[in-house]
Protein backbone atom coordinates (compact mmCIF):
# COMPACT_ATOMS: atom_id res chain seq x y z
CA UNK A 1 -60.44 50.14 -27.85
CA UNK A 2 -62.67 53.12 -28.74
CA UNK A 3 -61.76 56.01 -26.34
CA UNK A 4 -65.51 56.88 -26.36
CA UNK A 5 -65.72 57.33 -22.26
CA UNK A 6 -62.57 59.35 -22.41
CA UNK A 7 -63.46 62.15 -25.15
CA UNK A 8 -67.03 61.98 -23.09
CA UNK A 9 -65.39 63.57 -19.79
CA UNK A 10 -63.39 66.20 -22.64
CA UNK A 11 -66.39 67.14 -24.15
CA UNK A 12 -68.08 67.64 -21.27
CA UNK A 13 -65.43 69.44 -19.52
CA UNK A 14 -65.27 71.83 -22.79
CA UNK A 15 -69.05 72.42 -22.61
CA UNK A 16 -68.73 73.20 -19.03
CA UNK A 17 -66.27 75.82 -19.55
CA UNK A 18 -68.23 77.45 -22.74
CA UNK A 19 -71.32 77.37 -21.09
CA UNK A 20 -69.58 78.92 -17.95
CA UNK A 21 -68.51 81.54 -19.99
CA UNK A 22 -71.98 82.15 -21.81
CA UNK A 23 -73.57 82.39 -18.39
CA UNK A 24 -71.16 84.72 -17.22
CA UNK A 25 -71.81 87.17 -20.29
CA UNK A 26 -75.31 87.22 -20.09
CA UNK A 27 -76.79 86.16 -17.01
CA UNK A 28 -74.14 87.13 -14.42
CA UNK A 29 -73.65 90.72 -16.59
CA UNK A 30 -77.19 91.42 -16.10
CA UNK A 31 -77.34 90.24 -12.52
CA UNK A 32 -74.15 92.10 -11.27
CA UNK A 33 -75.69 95.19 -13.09
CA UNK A 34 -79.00 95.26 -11.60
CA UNK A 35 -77.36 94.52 -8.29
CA UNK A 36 -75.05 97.61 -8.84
CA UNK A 37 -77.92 99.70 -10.15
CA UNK A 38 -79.77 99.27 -6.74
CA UNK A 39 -76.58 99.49 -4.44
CA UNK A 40 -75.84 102.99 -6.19
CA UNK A 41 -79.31 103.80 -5.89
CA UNK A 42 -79.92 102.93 -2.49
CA UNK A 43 -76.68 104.93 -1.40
CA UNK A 44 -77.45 108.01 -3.23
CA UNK A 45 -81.41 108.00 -1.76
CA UNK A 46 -80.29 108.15 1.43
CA UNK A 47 -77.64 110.68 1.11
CA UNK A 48 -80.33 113.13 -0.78
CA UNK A 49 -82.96 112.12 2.29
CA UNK A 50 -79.97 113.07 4.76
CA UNK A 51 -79.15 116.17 2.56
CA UNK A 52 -82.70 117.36 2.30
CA UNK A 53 -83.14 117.37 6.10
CA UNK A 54 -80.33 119.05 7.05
CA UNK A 55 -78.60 121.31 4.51
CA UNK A 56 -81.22 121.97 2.27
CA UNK A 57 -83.88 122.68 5.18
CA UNK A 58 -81.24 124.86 6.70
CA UNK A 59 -81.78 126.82 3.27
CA UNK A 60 -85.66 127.29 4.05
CA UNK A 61 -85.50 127.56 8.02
CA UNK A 62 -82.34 128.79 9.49
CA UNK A 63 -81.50 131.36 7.34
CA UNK A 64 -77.95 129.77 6.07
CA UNK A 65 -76.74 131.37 3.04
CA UNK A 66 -76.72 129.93 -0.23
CA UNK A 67 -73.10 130.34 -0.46
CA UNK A 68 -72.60 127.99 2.72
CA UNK A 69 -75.13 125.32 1.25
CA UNK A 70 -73.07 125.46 -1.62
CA UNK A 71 -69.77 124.74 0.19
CA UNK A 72 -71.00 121.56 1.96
CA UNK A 73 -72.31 120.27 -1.47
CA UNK A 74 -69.85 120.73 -3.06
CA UNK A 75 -67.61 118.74 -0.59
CA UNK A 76 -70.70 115.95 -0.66
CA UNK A 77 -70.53 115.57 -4.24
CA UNK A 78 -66.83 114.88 -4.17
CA UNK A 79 -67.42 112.31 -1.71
CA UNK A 80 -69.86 110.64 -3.17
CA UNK A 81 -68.86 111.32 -6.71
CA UNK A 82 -71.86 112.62 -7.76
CA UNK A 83 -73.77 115.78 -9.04
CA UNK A 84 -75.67 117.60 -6.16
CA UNK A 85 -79.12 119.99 -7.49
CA UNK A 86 -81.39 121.46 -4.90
CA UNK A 87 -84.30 122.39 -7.41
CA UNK A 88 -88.00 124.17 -6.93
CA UNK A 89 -91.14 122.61 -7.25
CA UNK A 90 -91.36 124.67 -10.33
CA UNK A 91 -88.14 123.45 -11.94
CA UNK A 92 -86.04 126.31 -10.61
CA UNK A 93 -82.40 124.91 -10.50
CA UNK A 94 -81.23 127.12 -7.26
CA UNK A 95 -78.00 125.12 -6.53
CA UNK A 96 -75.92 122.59 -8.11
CA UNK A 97 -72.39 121.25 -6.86
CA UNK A 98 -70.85 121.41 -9.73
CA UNK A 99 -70.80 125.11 -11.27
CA UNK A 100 -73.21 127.19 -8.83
CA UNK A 101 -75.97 129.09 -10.85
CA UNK A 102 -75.18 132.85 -11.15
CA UNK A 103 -77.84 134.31 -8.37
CA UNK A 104 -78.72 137.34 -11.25
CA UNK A 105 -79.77 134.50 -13.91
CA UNK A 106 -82.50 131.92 -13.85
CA UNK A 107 -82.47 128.41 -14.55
CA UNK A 108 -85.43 126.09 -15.10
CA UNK A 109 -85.94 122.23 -16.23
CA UNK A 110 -88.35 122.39 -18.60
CA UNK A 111 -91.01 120.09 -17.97
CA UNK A 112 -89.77 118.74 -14.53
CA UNK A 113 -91.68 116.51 -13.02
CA UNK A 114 -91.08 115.32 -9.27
CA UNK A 115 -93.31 112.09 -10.07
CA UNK A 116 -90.46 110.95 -12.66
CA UNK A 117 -89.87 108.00 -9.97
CA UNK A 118 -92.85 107.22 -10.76
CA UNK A 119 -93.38 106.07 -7.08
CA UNK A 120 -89.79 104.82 -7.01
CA UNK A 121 -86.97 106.17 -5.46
CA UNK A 122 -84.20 106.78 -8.46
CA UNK A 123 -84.67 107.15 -12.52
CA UNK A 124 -82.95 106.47 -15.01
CA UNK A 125 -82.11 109.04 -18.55
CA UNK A 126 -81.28 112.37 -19.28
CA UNK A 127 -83.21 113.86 -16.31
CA UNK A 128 -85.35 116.24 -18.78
CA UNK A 129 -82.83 116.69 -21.29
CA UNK A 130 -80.39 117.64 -18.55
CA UNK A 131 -77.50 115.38 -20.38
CA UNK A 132 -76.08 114.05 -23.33
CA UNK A 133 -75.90 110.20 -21.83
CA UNK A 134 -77.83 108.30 -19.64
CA UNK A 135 -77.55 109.38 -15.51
CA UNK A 136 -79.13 107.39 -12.60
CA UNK A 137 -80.79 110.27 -10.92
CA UNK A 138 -82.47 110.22 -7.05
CA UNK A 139 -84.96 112.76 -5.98
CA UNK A 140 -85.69 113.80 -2.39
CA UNK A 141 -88.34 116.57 -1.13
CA UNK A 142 -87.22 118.73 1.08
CA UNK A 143 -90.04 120.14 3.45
CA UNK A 144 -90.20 123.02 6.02
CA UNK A 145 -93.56 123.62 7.88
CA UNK A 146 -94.86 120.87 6.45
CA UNK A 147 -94.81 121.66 3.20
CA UNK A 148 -92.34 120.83 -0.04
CA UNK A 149 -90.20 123.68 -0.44
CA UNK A 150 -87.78 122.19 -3.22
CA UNK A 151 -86.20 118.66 -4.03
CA UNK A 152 -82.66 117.21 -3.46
CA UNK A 153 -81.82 115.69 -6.74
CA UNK A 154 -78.26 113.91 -7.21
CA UNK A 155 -77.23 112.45 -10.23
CA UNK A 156 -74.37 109.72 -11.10
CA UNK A 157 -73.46 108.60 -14.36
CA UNK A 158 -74.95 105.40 -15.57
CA UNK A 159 -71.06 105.05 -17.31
CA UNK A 160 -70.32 104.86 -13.98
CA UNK A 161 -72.69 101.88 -12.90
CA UNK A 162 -71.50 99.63 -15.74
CA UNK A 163 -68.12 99.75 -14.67
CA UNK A 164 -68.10 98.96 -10.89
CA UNK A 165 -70.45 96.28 -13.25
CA UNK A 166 -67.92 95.19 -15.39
CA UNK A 167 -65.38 94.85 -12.54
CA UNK A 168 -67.92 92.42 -10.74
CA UNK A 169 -67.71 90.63 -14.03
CA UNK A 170 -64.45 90.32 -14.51
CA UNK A 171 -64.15 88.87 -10.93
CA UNK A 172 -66.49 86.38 -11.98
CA UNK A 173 -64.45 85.51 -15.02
CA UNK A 174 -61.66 84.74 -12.65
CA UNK A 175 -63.76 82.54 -10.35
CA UNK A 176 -64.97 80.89 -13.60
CA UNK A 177 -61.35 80.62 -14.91
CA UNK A 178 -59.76 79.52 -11.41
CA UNK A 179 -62.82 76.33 -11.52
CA UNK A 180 -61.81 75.40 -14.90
CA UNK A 181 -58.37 75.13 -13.41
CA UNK A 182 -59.38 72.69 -10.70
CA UNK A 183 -61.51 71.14 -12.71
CA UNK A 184 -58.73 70.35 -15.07
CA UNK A 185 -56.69 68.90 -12.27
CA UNK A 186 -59.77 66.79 -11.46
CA UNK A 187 -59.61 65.20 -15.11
CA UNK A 188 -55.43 64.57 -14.98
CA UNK A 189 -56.52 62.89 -11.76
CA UNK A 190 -59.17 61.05 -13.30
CA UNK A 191 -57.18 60.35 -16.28
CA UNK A 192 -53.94 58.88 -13.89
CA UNK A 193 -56.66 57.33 -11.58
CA UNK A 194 -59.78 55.99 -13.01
CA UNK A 195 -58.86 56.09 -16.82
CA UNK A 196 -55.41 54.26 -17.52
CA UNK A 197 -55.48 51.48 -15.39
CA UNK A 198 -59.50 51.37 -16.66
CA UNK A 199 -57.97 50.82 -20.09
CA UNK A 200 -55.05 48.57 -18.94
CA UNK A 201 -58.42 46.53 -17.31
CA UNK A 202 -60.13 46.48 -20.86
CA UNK A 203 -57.71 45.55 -22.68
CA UNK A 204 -56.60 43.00 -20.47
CA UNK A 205 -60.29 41.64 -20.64
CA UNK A 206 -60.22 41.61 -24.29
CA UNK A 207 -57.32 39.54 -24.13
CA UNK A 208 -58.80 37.24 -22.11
CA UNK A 209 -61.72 37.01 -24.30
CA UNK A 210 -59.65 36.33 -27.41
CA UNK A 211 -57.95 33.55 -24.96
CA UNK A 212 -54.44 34.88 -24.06
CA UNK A 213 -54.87 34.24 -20.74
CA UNK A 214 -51.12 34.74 -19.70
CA UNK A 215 -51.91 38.46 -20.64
CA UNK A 216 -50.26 40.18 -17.84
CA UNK A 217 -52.26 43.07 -16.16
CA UNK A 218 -50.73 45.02 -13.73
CA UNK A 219 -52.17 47.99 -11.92
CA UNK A 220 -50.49 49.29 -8.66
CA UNK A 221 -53.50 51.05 -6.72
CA UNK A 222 -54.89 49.77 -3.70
CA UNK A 223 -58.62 50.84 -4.25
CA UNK A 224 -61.32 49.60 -6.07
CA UNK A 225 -59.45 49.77 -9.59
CA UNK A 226 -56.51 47.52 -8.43
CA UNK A 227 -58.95 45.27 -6.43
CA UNK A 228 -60.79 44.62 -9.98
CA UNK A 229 -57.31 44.15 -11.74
CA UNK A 230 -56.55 41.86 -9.12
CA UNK A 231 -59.33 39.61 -9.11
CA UNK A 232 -59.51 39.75 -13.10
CA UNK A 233 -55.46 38.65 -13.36
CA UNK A 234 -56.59 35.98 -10.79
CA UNK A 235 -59.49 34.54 -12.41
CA UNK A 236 -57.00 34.64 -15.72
CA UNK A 237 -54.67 32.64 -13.78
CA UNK A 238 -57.07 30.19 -12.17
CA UNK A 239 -58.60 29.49 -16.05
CA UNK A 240 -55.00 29.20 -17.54
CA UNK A 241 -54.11 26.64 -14.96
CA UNK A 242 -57.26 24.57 -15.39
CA UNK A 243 -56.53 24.86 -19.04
CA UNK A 244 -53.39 23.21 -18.46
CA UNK A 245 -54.57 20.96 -15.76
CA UNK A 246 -57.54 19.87 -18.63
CA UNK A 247 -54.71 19.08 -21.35
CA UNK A 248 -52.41 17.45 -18.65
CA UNK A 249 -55.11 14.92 -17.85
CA UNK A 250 -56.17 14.60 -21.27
CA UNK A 251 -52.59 13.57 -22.52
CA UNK A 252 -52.58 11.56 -19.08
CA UNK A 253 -55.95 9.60 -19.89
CA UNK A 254 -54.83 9.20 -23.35
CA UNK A 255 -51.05 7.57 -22.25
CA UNK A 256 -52.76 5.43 -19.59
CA UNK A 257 -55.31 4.55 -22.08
CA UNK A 258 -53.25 3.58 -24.90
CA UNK A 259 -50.38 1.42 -23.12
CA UNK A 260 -52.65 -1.19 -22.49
CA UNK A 261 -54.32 -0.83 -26.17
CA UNK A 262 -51.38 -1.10 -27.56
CA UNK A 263 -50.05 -4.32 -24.96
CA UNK A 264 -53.70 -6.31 -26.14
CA UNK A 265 -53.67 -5.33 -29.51
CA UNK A 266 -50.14 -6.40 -29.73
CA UNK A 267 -50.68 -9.67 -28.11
CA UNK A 268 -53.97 -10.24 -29.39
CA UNK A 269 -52.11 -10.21 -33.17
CA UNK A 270 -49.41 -12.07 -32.28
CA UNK A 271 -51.86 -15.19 -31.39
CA UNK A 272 -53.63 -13.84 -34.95
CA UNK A 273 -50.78 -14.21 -36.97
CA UNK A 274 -49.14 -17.72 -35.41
CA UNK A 275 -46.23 -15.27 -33.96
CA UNK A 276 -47.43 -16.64 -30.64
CA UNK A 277 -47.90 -20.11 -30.65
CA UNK A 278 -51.26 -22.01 -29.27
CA UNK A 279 -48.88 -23.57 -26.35
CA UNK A 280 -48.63 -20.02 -25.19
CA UNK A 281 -52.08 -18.60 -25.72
CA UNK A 282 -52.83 -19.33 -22.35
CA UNK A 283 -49.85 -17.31 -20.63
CA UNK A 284 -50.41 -14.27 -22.92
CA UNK A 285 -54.23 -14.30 -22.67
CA UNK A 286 -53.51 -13.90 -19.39
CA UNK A 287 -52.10 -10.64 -19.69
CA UNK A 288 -54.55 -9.17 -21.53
CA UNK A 289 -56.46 -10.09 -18.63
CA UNK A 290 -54.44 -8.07 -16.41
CA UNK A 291 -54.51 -5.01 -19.48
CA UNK A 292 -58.54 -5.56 -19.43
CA UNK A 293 -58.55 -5.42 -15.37
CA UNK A 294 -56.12 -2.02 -15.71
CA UNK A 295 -58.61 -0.32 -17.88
CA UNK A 296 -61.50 -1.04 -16.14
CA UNK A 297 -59.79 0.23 -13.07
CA UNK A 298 -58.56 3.24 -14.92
CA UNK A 299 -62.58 3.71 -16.10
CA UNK A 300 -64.21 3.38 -12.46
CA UNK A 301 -61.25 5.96 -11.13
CA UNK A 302 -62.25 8.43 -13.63
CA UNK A 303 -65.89 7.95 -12.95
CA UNK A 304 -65.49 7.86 -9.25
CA UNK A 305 -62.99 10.61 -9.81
CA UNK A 306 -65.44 12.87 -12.10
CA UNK A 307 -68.72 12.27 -9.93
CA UNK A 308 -66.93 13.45 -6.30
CA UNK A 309 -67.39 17.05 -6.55
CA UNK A 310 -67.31 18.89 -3.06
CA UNK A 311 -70.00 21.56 -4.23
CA UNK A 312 -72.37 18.50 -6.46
CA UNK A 313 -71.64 15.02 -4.45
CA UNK A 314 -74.63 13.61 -2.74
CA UNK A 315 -73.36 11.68 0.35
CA UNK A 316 -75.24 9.28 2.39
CA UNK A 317 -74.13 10.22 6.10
CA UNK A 318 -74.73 7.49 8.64
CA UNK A 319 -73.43 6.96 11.97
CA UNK A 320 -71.16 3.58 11.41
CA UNK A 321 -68.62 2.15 13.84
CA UNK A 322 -64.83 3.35 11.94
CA UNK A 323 -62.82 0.70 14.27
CA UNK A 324 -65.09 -2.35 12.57
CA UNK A 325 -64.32 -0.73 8.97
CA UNK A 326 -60.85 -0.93 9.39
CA UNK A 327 -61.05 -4.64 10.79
CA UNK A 328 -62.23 -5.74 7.99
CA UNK A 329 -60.74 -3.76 5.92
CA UNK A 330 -57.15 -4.96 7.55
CA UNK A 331 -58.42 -8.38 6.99
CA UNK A 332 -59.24 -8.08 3.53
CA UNK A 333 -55.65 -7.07 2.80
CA UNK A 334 -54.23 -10.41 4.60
CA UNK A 335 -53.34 -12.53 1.96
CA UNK A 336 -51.23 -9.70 -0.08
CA UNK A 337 -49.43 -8.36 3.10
CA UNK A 338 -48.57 -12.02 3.94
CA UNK A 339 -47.49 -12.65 0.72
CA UNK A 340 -44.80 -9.13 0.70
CA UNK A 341 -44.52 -10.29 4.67
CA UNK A 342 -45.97 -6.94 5.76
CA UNK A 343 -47.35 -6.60 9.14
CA UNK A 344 -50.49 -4.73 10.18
CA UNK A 345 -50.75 -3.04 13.26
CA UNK A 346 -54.21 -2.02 14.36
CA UNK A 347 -53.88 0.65 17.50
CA UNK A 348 -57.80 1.31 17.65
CA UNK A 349 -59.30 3.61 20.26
CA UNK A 350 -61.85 1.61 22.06
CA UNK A 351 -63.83 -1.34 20.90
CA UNK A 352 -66.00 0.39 19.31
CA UNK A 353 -65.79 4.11 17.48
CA UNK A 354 -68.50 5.55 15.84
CA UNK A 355 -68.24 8.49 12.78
CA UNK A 356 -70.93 10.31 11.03
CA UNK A 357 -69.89 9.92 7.35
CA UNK A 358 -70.67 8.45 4.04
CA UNK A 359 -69.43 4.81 4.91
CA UNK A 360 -69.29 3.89 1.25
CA UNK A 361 -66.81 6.54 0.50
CA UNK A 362 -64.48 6.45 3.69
CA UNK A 363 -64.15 2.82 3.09
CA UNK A 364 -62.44 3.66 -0.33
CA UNK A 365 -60.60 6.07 1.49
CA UNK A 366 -59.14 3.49 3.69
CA UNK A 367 -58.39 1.03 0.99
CA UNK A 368 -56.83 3.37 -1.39
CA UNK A 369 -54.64 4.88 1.34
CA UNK A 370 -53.95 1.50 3.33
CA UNK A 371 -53.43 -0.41 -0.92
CA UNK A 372 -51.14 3.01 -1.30
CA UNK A 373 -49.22 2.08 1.51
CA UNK A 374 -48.84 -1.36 0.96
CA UNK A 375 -47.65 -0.65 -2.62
CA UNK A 376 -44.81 1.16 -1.29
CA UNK A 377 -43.44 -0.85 1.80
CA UNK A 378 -40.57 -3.12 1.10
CA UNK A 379 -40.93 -6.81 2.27
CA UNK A 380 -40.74 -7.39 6.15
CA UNK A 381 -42.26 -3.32 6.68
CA UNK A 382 -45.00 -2.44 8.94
CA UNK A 383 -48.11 -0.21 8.20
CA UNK A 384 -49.87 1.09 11.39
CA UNK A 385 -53.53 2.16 11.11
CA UNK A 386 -54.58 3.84 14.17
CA UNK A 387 -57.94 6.24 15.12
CA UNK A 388 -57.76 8.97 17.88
CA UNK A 389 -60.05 11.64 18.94
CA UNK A 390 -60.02 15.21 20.34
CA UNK A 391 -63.25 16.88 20.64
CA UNK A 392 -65.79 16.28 18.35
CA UNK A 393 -63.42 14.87 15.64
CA UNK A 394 -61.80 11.57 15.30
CA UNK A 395 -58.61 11.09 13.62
CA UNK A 396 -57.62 8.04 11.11
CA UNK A 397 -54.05 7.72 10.41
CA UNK A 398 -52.26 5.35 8.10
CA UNK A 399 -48.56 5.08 8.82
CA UNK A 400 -45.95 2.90 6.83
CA UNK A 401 -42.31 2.26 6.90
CA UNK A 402 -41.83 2.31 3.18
CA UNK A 403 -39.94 4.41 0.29
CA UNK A 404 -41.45 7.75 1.45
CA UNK A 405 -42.16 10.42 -0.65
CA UNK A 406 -40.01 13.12 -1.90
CA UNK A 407 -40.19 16.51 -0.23
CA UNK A 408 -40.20 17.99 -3.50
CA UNK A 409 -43.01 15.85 -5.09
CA UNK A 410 -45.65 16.13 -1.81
CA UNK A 411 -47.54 19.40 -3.00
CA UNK A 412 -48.31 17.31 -6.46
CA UNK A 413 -49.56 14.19 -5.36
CA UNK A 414 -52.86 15.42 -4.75
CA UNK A 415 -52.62 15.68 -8.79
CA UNK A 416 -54.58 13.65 -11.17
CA UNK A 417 -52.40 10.58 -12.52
CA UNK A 418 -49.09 12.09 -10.74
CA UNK A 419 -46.82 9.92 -9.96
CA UNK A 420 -43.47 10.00 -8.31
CA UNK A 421 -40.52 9.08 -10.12
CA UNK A 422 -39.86 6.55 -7.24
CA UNK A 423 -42.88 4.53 -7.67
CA UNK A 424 -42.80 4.76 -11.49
CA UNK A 425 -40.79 1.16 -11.31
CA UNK A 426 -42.69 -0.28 -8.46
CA UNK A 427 -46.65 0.68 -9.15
CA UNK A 428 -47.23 -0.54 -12.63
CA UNK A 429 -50.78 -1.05 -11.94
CA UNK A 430 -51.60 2.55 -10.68
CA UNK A 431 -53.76 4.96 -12.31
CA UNK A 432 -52.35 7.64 -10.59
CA UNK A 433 -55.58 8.82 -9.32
CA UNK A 434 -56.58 7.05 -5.73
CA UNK A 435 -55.14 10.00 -4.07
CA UNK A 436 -57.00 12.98 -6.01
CA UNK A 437 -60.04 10.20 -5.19
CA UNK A 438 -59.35 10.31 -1.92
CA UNK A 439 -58.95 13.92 -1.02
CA UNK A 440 -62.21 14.85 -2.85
CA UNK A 441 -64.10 12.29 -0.65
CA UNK A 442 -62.77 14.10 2.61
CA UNK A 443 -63.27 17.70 0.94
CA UNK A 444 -66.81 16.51 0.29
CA UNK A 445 -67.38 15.58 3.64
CA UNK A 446 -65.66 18.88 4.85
CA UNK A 447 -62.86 17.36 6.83
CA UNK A 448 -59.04 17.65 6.12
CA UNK A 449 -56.04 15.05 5.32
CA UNK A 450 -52.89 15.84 5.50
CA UNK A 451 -49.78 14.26 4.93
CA UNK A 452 -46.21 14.00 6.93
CA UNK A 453 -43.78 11.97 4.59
CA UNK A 454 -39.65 11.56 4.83
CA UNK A 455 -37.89 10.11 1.80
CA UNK A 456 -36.36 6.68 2.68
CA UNK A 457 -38.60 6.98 6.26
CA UNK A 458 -42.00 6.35 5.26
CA UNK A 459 -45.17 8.26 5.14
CA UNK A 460 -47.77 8.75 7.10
CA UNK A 461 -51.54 9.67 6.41
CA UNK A 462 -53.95 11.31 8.54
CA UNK A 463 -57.37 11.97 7.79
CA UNK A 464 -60.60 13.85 9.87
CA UNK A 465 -64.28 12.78 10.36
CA UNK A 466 -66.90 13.96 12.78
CA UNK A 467 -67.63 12.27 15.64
CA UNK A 468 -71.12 10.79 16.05
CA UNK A 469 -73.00 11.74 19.73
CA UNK A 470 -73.52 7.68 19.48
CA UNK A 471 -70.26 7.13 21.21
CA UNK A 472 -71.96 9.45 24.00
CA UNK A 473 -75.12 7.07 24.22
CA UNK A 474 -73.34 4.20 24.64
CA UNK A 475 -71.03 5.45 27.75
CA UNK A 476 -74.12 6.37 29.44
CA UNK A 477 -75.40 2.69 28.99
């Protein structure tokens, strides 16, 4: 089986981590830069706004000493870890945090510029050639009687910036790596989940298609997966058996067919050849009659047999009176059960009982089950046919005294052409399916039979049909 799904949810796992990792470098670099860049900005703005309105306008209006302004920047700067200049419109550096100017000796940015924002609030560069790498510098005016006396300037390394970047990156990295992670547990998972028994499934289903249906598939989950494992072992199962089933009745139809063949070919050359003599012909044609008779019987079954399908069967429902079909039906069984001295007892409920049903089809029901019964009742026995109701159903059952039928051999005889070993010697006439004929008349009709049986006791049958509102109409009358 070509693992293509499998190296799918790899190779997309792999991409997601590379391209994680590309997005972090560039994108997420840039962004957490830019987002420092503004944060450092914004912070260092409104320090030089707070500085210019109180200790640098203290410079200009209250007469504090340069020495004192000098002091409390110096003690800003280490706070906020960055340079403090309070500079003149014309450039004039009077203060700066770091090293204060010597009072005798005059300092001047060359070209300053206090429109370097360029109407924003922080710049970035060497601040006029101020430095020998790139500083994020802030300018603030500072203004007594309403006009600009000077400009707070405070500077921070860019250096600076890009680390408290970098450590925002590296964060990100770990966020990055921790998702990987999980997402790695998310494709064991998938692999012990989904995947296996997903393969277990496929190749099971190629098995089947090559047709090893006894391929065992197990998967022990109770979702979805093991649901479809499930279902696919059964349907494996179900085709196996009717694989079987199809070569047990072939072999079956082929015995059944063939013992008769072979009794009137045998006979039929004997007469040929002079084995049998002509004073016998008669005795011997005979029973190829009774072959002939056997495999037309055998033929109708299988037709009758092969056209009753619960699903496909077209029945021809009519209400009809099931006390007057088994009259007749008793009566048409006379002669035989007076031959085997067999008596019938008829325990009908009312005079008259009327079913809605195919009356075609329960009528072979009745004479398979009742010719089933006689079959299998020894000489002097008694077969009881008697109808109930309860509800809307009426109940037919067909009770004998006879041989019975093995505990172990009750779940088959439903079977196409099973028989029991106990009527193997008695029923050479059988076909083996009136009972599988039977059953699929009553399925069709979507009613139940059942069957209570004790070896050596007898058997009993007991079959459904729906009750017709007739019955109703006539009690009114």
């Amino acid at each position: 089986m070509k693992k293509t799904l499998y190296l799918k949810f790899i190779a997309a796992y792999l991409l997601f981590g590379v391209f994680g990792f590309i997005i972090v470098a560039t994108f997420v670099t840039n962004m957490m830069t830019e987002h420092c860049r503004r944060e450092t900005a914004e912070d260092l703005y409104r320090g030089a706004t707070q500085i210019a309105s109180t200790y640098a306008a203290d410079l200009y209006s209250a007469g504090v000493t340069l020495d004192t302004v000098n002091q409390e920047l110096a003690t800003l700067s280490d706070y906020m870890d960055a340079q403090i200049w309070i500079v003149s419109p014309s450039g004039r550096l009077i203060t700066n945090s770091e090293q204060a100017p010597d009072p005798d000796e005059e300092l001047f940015i060359e070209n300053f510029d206090p429109n370097i924002t360029a109407g924003n609030y922080y710049t970035e560069g060497t601040f006029f050639d101020s430095f020998s790498e790139t500083y994020l510098s802030v300018l603030a005016p500072i203004i007594s009687s309403y006009s600009v006396k000077g400009y707070v300037v405070i500077h921070t390394p860019f250096s600076r910036i890009e680390s408290e970047a970098a450590s925002l990156v590296n964060i990100s990295y770990m966020m990055l790596l921790v998702i990987l992670l999980l997402s790695l547990i998310i494709l064991i998972f998938f692999t012990e989940i989904v995947y296996r028994p997903l393969r277990r499934i496929t190749t099971a289903t190629e098995q089947y298609a090559a047709g090893n249906m006894h391929y065992e598939l197990s998967v022990d989950s109770e979702d979805e997966m093991g649901y479809l494992a499930g279902v696919l072992s059964y349907m494996a199962s179900e085709i196996a058996r009717a694989e079987d089933d199809q070569k047990k009745f072939i072999a079956n139809v082929s015995h059944d067919f063939r013992s008769p063949l072979t009794s009137i070919q045998g006979f039929l050359s004997a007469m040929l050849d002079g084995t049998i003599p002509p004073e016998l012909h008669e005795k011997y044609l005979g029973v190829v009659l009774t072959e002939t008779e056997r495999l037309t019987k055998l033929t109708n079954d299988l037709l009758s047999l092969n056209n009753l399908n619960t699903r496909g069967v077209l029945l021809a429902k009519t209400d009809f009176d099931i006390n007057d079909s088994i009259r007749r039906m008793a009566l048409s069984f006379e002669q035989v059960c007076r031959n085997k001295n067999i008596n019938v007892e008829l325990v009908l409920l009312g005079e008259t009982l009327f079913v809605t049903a195919d009356k075609e089809r329960i009528e072979q029901v009745l004479y398979n089950l009742v010719d089933n019964a006689i079959k299998f009742t020894g000489r002097g026995g008694t077969i009881r046919i008697e109808t109930s109701e309860k509800k809307n159903k009426v109940f037919v059952s067909i009770k004998d005294n006879g041989i019975g039928i093995p505990k172990d051999d009750q779940k088959y005889i439903w079977d196409r052409f099973y028989k029991t070993d106990l009527s193997r010697g008695k029923d050479k006439k059988g076909t083996g399916l009136g009972l599988s004929i039977v059953r699929e008349i009553i399925r069709a009709h979507d009613e139940n039979i059942n069957l209570i049986s004790t070896e050596g006791v007898g058997s009993e049958f007991i079959f459904t049909l729906r009750r017709s509102e007739r019955n109703d109409e006539l009690e009114e009358d």
